[in-house]
C-alpha atoms as a PDB file:
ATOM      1  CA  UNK A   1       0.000   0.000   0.000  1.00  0.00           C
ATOM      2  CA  UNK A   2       1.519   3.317  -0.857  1.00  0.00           C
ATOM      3  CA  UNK A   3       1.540   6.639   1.173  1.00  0.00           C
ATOM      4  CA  UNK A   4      -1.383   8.038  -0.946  1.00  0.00           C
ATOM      5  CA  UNK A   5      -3.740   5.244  -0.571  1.00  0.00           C
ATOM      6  CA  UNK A   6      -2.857   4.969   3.152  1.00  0.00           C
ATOM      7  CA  UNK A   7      -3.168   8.534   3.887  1.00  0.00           C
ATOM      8  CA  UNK A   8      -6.846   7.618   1.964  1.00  0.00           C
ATOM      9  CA  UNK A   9      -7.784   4.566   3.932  1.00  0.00           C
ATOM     10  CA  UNK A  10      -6.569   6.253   7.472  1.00  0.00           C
ATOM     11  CA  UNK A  11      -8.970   9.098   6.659  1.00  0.00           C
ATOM     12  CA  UNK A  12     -11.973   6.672   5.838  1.00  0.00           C
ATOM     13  CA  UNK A  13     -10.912   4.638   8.573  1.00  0.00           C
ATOM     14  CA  UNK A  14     -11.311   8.009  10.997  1.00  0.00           C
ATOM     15  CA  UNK A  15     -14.599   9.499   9.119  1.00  0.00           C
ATOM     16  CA  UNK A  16     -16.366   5.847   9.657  1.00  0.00           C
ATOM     17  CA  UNK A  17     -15.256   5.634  12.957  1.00  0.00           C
ATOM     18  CA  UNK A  18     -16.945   9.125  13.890  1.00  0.00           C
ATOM     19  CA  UNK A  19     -20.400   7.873  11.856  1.00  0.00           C
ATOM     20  CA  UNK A  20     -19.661   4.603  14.014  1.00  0.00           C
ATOM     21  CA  UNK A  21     -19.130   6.312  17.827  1.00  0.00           C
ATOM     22  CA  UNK A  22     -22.518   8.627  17.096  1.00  0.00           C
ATOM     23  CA  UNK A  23     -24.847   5.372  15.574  1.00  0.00           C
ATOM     24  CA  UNK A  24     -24.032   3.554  18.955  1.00  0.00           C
ATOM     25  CA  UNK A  25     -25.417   6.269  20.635  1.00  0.00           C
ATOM     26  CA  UNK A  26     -28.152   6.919  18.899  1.00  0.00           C
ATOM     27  CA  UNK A  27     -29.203   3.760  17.405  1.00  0.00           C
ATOM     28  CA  UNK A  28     -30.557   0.791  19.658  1.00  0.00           C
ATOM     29  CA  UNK A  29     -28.386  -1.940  18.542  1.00  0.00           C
ATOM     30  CA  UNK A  30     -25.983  -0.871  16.537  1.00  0.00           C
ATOM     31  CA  UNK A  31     -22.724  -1.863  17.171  1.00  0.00           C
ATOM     32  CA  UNK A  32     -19.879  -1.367  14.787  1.00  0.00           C
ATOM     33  CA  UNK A  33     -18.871  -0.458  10.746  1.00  0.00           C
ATOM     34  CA  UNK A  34     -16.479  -2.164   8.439  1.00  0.00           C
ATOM     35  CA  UNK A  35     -15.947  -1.643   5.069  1.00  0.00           C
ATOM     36  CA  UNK A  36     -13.745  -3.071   1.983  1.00  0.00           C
ATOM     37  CA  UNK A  37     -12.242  -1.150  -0.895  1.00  0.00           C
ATOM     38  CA  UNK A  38     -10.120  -1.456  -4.007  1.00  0.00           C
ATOM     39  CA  UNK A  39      -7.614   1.404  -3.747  1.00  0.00           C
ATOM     40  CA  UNK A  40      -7.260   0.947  -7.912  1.00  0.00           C
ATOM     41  CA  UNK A  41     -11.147   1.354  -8.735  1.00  0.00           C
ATOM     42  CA  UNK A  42     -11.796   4.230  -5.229  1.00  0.00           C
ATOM     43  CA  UNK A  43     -14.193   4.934  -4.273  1.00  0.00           C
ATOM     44  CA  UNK A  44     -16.865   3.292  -6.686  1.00  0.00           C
ATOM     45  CA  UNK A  45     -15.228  -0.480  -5.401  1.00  0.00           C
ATOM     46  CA  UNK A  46     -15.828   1.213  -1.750  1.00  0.00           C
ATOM     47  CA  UNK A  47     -18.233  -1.313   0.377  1.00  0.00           C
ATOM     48  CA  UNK A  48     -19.386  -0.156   3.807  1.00  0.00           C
ATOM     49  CA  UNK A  49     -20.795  -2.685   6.119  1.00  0.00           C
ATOM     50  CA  UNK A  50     -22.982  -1.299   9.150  1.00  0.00           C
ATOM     51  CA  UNK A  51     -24.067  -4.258  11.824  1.00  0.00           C
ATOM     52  CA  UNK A  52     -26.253  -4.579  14.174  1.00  0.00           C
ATOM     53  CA  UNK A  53     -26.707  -7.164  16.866  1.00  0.00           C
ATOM     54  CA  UNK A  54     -30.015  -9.475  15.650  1.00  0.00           C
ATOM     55  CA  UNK A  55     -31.950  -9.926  12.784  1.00  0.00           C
ATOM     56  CA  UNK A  56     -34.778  -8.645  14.670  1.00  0.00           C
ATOM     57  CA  UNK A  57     -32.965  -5.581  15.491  1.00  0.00           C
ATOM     58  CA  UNK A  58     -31.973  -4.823  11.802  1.00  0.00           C
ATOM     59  CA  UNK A  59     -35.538  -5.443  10.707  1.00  0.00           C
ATOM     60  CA  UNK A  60     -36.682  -2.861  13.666  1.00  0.00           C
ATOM     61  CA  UNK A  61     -33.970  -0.017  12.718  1.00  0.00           C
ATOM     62  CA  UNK A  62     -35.336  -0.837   9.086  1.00  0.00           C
ATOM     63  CA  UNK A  63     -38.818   0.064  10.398  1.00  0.00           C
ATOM     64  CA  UNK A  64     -37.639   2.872  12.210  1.00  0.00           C
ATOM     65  CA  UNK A  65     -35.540   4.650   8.775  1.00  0.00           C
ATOM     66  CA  UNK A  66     -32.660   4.429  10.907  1.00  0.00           C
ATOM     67  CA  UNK A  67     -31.127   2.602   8.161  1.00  0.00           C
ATOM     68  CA  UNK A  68     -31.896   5.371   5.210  1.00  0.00           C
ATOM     69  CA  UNK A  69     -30.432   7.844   8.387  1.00  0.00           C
ATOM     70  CA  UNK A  70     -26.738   6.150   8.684  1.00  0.00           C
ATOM     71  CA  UNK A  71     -26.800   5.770   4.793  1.00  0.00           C
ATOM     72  CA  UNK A  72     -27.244   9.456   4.677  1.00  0.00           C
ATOM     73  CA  UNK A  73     -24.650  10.304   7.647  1.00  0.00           C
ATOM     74  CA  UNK A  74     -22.357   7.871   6.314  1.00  0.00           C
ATOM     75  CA  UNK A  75     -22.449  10.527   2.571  1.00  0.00           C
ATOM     76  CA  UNK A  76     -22.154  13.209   4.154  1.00  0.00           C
ATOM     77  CA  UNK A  77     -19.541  12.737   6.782  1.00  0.00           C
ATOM     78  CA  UNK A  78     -17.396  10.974   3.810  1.00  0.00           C
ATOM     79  CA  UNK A  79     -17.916  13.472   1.609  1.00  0.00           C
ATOM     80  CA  UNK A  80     -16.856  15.967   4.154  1.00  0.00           C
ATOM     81  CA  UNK A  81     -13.287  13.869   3.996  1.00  0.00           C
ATOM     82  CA  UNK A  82     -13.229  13.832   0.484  1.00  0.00           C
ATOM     83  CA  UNK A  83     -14.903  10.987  -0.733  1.00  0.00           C
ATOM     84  CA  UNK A  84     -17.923  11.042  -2.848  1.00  0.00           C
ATOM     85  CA  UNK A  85     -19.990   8.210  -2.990  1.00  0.00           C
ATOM     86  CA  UNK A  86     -22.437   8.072  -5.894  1.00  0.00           C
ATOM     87  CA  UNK A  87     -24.429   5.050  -5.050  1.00  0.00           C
ATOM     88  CA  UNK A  88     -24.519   5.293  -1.742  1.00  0.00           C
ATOM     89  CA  UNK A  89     -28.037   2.953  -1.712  1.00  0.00           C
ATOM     90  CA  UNK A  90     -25.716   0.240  -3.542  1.00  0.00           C
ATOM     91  CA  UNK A  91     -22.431   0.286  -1.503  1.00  0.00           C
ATOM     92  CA  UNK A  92     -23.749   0.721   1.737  1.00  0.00           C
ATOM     93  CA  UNK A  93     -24.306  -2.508   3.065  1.00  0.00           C
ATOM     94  CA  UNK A  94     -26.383  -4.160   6.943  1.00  0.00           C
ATOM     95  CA  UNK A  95     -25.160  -7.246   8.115  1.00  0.00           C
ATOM     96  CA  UNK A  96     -26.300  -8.786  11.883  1.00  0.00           C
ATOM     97  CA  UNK A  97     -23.929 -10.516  14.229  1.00  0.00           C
ATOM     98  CA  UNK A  98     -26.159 -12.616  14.564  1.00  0.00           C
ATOM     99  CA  UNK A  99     -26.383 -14.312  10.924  1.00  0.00           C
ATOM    100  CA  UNK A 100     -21.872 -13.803  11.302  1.00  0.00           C
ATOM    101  CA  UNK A 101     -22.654 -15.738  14.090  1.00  0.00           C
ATOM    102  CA  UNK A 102     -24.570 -19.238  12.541  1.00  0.00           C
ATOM    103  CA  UNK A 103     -22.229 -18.717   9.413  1.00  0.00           C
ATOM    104  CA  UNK A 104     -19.134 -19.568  11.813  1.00  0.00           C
ATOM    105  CA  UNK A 105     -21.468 -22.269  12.641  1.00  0.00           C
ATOM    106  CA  UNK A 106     -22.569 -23.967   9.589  1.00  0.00           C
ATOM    107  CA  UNK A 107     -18.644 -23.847   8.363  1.00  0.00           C
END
């Protein structure tokens, strides 16, 4: 990884992390953000991963448009560091520790 693509990553590491701190607070059940990139195709390969703790508390944040609200703060605060996403709908992703959980399982 060179010094321009890790200067890049440290800064989406540190603008996810801020999204990440304020969802825990204000989102029942949310409890952490990953995401995925390739540096060579940034930021359209960029995949952000935002997981709660059960199914049943995904499908109740779903209810509740919290999930349309940490697409829209995940855009913003990005953008703010310089990265645009253009599909945010698409590379925004919700996973559950939960179904992590029974995949570890079934393997």
């Amino acid at each position: 990884m060179n010094k321009t693509i890790k200067k890049l990553d440290n800064n989406l590491c540190q603008a996810l992390t801020r999204v990440c701190e304020q969802a825990k607070l204000d989102i029942p059940c949310f409890v952490w953000v990953t995401h995925t990139a390739d540096y060579a195709r940034f930021p359209s390969s960029l995949r952000i991963t935002c997981v709660f703790e059960t199914d049943v508390d995904l499908c109740n944040a779903i209810v509740l448009q919290h999930d349309e609200q940490l697409i829209k703060k995940i855009q913003q605060t990005l953008l703010k560091a310089g990265v645009l996403l253009k599909r945010a709908k698409n590379q925004v992703a919700f996973d559950t520790e939960e179904a992590g959980a029974v995949q570890r399982l079934l393997k």
